[in-house]
C-alpha atoms as a PDB file:
ATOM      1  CA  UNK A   1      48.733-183.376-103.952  1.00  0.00           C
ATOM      2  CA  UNK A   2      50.364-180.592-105.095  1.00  0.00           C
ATOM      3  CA  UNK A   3      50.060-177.181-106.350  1.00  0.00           C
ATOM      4  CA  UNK A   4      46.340-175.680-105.132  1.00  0.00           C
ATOM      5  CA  UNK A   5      43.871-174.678-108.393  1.00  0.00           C
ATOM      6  CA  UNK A   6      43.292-171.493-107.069  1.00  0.00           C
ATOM      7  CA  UNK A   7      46.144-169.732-106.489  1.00  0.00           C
ATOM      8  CA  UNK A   8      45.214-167.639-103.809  1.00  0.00           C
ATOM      9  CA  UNK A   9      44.446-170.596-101.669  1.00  0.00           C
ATOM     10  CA  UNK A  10      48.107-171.953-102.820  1.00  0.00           C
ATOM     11  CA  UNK A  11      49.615-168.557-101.770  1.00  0.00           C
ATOM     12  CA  UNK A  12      47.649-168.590 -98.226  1.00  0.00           C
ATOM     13  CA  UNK A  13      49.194-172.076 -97.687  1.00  0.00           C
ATOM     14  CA  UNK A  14      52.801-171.111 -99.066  1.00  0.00           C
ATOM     15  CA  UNK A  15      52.687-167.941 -96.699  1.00  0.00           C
ATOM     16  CA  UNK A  16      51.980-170.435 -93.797  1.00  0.00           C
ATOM     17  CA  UNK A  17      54.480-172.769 -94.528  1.00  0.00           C
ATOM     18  CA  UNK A  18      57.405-169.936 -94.266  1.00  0.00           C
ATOM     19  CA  UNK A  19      55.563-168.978 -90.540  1.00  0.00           C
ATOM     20  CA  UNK A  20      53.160-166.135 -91.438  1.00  0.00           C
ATOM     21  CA  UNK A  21      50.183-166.079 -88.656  1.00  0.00           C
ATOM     22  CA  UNK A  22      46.463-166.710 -90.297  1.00  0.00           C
ATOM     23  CA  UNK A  23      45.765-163.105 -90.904  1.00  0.00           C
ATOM     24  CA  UNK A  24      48.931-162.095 -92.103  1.00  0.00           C
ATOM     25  CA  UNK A  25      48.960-165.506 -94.663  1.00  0.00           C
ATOM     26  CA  UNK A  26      45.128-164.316 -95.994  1.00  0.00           C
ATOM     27  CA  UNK A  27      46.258-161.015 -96.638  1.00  0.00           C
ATOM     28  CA  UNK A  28      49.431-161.930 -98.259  1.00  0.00           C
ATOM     29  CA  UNK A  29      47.107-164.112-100.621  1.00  0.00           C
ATOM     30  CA  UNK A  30      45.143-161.316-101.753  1.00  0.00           C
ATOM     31  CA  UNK A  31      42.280-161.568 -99.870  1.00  0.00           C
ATOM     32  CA  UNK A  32      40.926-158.383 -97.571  1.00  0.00           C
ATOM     33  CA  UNK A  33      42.370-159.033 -93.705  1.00  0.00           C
ATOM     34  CA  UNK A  34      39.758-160.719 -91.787  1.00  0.00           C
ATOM     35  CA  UNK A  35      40.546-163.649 -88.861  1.00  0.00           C
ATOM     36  CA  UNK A  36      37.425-164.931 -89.471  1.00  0.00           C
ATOM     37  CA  UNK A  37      37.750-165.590 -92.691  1.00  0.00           C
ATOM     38  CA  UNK A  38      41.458-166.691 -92.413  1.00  0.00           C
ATOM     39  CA  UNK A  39      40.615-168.802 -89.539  1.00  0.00           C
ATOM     40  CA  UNK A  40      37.514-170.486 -92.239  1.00  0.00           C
ATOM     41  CA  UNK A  41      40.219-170.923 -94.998  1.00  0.00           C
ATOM     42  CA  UNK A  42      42.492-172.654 -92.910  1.00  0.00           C
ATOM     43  CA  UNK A  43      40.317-175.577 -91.679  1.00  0.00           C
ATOM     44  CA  UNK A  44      39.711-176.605 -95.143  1.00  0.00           C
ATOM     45  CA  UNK A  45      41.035-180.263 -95.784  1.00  0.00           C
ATOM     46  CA  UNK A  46      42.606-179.774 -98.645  1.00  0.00           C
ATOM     47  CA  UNK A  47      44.119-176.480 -97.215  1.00  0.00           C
ATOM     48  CA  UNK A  48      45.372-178.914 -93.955  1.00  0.00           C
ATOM     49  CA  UNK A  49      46.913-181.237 -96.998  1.00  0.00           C
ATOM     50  CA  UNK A  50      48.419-178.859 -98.722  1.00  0.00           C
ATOM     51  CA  UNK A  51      49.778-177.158 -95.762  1.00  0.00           C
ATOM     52  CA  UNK A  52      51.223-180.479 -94.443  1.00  0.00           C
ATOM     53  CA  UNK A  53      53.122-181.315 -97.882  1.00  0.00           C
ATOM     54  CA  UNK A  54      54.696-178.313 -97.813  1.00  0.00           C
ATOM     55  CA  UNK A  55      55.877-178.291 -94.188  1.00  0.00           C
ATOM     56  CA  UNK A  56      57.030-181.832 -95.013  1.00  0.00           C
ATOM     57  CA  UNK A  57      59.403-180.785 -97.719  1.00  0.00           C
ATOM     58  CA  UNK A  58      60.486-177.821 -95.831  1.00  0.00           C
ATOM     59  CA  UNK A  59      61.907-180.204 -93.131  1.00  0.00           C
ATOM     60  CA  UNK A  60      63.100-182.843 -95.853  1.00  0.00           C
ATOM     61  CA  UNK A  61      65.031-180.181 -97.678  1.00  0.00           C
ATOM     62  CA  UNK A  62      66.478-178.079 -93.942  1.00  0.00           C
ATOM     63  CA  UNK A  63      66.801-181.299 -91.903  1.00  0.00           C
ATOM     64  CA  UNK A  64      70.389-181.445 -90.778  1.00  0.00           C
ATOM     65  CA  UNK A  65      71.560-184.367 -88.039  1.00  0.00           C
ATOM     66  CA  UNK A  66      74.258-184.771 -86.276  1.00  0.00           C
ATOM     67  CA  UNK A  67      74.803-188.617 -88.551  1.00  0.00           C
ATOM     68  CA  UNK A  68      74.619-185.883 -91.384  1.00  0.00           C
ATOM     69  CA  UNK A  69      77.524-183.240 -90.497  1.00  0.00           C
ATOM     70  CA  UNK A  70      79.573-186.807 -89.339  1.00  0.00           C
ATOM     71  CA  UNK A  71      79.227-188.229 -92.359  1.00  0.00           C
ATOM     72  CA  UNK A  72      80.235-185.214 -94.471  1.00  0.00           C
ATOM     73  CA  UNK A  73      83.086-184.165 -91.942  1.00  0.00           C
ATOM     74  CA  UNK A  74      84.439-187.561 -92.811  1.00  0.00           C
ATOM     75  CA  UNK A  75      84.136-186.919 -96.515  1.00  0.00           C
ATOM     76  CA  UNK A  76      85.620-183.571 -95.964  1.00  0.00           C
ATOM     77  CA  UNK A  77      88.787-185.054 -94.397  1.00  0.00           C
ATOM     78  CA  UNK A  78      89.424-188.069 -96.606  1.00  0.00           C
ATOM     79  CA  UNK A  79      89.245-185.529 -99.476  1.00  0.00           C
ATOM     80  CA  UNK A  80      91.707-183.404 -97.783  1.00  0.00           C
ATOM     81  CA  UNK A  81      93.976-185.964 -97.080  1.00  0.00           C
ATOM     82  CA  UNK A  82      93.899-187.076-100.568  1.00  0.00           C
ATOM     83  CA  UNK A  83      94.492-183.734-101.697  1.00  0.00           C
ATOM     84  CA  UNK A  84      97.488-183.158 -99.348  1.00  0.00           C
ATOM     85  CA  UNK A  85      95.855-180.599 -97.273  1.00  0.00           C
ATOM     86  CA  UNK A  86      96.810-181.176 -94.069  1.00  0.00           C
ATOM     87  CA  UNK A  87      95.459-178.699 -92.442  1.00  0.00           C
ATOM     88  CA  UNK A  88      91.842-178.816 -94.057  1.00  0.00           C
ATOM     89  CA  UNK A  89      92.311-182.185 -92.943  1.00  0.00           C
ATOM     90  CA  UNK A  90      92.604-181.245 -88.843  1.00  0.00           C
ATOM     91  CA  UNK A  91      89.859-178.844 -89.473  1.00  0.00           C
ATOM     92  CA  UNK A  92      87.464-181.591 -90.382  1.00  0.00           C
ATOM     93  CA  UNK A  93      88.523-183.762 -87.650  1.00  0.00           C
ATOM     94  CA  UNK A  94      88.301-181.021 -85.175  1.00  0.00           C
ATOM     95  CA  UNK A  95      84.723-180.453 -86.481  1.00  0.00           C
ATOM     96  CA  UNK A  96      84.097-183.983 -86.176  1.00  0.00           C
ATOM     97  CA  UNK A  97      85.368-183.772 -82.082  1.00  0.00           C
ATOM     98  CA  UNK A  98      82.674-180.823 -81.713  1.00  0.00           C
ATOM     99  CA  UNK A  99      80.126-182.072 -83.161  1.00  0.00           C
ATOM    100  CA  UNK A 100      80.991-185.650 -80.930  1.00  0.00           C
ATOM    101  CA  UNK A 101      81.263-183.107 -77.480  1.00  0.00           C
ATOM    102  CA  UNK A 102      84.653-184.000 -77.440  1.00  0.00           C
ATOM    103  CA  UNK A 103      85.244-179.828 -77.158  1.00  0.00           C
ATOM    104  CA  UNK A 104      84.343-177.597 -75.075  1.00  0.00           C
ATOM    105  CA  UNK A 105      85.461-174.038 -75.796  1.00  0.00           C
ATOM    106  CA  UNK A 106      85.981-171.821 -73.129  1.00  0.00           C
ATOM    107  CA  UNK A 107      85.897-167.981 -72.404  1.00  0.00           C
ATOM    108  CA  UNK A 108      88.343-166.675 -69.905  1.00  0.00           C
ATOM    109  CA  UNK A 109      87.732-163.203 -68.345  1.00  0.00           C
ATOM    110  CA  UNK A 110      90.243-161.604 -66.185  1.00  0.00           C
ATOM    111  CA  UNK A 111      89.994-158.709 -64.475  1.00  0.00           C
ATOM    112  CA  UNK A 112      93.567-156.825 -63.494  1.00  0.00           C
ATOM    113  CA  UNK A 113      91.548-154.595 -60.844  1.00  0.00           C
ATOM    114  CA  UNK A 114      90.899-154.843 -57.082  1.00  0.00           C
ATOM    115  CA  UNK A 115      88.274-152.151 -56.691  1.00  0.00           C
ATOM    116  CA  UNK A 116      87.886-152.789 -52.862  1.00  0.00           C
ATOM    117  CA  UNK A 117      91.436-152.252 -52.328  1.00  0.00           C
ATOM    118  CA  UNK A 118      91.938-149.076 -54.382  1.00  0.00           C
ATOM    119  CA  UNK A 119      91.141-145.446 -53.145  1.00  0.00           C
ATOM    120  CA  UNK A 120      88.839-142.984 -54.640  1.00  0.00           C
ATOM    121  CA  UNK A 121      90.559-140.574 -56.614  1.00  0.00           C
ATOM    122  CA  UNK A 122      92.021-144.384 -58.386  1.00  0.00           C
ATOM    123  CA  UNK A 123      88.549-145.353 -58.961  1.00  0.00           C
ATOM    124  CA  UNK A 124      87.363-141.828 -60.519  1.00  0.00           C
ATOM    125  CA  UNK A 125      90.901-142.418 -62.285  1.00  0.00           C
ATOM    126  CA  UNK A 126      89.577-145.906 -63.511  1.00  0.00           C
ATOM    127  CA  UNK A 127      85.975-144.641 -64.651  1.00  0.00           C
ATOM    128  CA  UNK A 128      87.377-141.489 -66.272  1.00  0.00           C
ATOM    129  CA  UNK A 129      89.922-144.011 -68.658  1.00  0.00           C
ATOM    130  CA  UNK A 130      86.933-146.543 -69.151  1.00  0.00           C
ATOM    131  CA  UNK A 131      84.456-144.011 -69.928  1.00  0.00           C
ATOM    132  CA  UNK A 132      87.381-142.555 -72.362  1.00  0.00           C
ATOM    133  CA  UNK A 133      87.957-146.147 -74.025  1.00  0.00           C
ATOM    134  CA  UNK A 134      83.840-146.432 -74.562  1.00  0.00           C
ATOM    135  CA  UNK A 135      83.451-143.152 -76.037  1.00  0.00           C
ATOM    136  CA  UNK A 136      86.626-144.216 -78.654  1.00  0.00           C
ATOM    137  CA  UNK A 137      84.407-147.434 -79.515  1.00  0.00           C
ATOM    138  CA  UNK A 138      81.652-145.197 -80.095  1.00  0.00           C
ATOM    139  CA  UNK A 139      82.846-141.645 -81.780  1.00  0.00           C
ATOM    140  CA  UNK A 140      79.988-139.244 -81.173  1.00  0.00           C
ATOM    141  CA  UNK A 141      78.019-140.876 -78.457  1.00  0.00           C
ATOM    142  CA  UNK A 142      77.598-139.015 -75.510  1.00  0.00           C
ATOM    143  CA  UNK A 143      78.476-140.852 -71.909  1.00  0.00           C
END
């Protein structure tokens, strides 16, 4: 199909394709902000068309699959292996474990405190130093 004839209609349908609502997408084409009118423009057929082909080579150009980031992991480390890199070379097979869920990275949070066991003037103690270490992440901000 291609590019519209009249280019506001081609800007209302270019506005739509990067997620602009109707209204927004009208008035970004030049037209004065009205949903009825947007709402009008938009069940044209050749507006539907030319809405479509551009959505279609949005995905085309964006679509990234898992057989996609495989294949050019695998590229990645043969190069790197040719090249001598060894450790570009782990990199792309440790990329190529994540993206098979081979990985599983994990957060570990341990806390060095038993409140319940500790008596008051400790826990004052403890909120006095923690409010302390916040206000040092934050100079100026009032706790």
């Amino acid at each position: 199909m291609g590019v519209l004839k009249n280019p506001k209609h081609e800007a209302f349908c270019q506005a739509r394709a990067l997620g602009r609502t109707l209204e927004e997408a009208y008035a970004d084409a030049g037209y004065k902000p009205s949903r009825q009118h947007a709402q009008r423009l938009a069940t044209k057929g050749y507006i539907k068309d030319r809405l479509k082909e551009l959505q279609n080579h949005v995905v085309e150009k964006f679509e990234i699959t898992v057989e996609l980031i495989t294949k050019m992991l695998k590229e990645d480390r043969a190069f790197a292996r040719k090249c001598k890199v060894p450790s570009a070379a782990v990199q792309a097979t440790m990329g190529l474990a994540k993206v098979a869920g081979l990985l599983v990275e994990h957060a570990t949070l341990q806390v060095s405190h038993s409140y319940s066991s500790m008596t008051l003037d400790e826990i004052r103690f403890e909120l006095a130093a923690l409010n302390a270490e916040a206000r040092s992440l934050k100079p100026g901000v009032q706790h």
